[in-house]
Protein backbone atom coordinates (compact mmCIF):
# COMPACT_ATOMS: atom_id res chain seq x y z
CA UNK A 1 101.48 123.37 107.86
CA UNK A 2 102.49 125.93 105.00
CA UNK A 3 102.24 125.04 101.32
CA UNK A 4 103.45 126.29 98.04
CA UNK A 5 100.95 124.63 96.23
CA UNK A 6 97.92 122.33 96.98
CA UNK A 7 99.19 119.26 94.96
CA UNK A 8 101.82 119.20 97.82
CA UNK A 9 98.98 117.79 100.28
CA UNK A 10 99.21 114.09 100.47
CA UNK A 11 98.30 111.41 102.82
CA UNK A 12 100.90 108.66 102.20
CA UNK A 13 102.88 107.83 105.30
CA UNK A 14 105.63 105.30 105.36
CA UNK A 15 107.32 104.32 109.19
CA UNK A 16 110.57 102.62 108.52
CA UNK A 17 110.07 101.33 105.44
CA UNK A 18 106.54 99.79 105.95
CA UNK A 19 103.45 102.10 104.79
CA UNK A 20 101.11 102.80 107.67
CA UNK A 21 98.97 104.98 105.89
CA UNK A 22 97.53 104.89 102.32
CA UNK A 23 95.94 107.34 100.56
CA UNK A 24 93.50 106.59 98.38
CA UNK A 25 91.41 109.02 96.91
CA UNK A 26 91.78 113.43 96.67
CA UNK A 27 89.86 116.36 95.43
CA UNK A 28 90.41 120.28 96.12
CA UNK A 29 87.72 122.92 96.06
CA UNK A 30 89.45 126.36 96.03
CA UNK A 31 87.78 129.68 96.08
CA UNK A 32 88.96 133.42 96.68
CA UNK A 33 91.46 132.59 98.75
CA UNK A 34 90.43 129.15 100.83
CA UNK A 35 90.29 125.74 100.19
CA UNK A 36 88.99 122.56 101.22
CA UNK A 37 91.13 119.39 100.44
CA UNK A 38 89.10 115.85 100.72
CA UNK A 39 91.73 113.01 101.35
CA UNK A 40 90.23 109.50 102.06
CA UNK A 41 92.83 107.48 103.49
CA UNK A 42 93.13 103.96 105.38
CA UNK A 43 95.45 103.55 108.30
CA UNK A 44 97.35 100.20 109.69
CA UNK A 45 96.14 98.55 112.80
CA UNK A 46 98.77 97.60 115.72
CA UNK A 47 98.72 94.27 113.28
CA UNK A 48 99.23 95.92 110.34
CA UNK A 49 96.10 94.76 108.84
CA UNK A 50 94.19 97.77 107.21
CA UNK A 51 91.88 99.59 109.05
CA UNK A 52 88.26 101.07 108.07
CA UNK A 53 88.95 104.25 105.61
CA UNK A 54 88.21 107.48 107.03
CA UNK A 55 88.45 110.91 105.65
CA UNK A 56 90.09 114.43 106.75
CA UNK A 57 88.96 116.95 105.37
CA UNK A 58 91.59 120.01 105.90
CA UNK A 59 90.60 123.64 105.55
CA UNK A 60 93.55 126.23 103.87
CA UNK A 61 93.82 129.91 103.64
CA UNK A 62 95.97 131.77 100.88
CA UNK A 63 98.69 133.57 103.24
CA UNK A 64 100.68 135.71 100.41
CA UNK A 65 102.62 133.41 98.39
CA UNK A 66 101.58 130.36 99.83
CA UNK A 67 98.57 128.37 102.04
CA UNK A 68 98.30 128.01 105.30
CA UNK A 69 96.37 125.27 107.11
CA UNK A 70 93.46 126.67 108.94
CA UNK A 71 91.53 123.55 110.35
CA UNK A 72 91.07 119.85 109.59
CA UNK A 73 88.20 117.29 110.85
CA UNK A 74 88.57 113.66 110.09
CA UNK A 75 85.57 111.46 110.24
CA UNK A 76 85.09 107.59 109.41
CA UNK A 77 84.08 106.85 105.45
CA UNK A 78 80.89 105.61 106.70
CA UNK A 79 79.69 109.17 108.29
CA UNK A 80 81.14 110.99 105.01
CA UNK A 81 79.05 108.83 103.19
CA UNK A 82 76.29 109.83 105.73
CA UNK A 83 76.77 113.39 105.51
CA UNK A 84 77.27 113.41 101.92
CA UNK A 85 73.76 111.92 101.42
CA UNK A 86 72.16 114.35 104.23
CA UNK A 87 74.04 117.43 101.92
CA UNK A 88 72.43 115.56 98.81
CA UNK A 89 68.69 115.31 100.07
CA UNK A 90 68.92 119.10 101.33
CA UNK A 91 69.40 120.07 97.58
CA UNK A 92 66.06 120.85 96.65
CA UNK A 93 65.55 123.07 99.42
CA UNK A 94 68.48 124.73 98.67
CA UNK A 95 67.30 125.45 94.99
CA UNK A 96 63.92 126.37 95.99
CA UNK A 97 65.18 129.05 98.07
CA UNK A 98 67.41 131.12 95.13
């Protein structure tokens, strides 16, 4: 996946006129040269009743005029949340230590 521009990543995904996938929330970290898009999402079951959110988080590299998509690791809400609070709680340590 190639991108002019990193408001071009979205998660929406309609299948013949039904939409099986629903984005519903998006931030972008960029810095000299990468960046890290956070897309939660929620998917249709086989039902189409809504599934659990989950959320990819895809990794881009600036590639001359454009970025190119480098990696991407999706994970259900419930471990973001999880990680998120592990990141949070290792904050002190990470300010004691500059």
């Amino acid at each position: 996946m190639t991108l002019a521009d990193l408001d071009e990543v979205q998660y929406d995904l309609e299948v013949d006129g039904m939409q099986v996938r629903e984005q519903l929330a998006r931030r972008i970290w960029e810095a000299r040269g990468w960046a890290t898009v956070a897309v939660m999402f929620r998917e249709r079951d086989k039902d189409g009743d809504w599934k659990s959110p989950k959320v990819a988080l895809l990794r881009f590299r600036r590639m001359h005029d454009a970025w190119q998509k480098q990696a991407i690791v999706t994970i259900d809400a419930g471990d973001a949340f999880e990680l998120a609070d592990t990141l949070g709680g290792w904050r002190e340590t990470v300010s004691a230590g500059s």
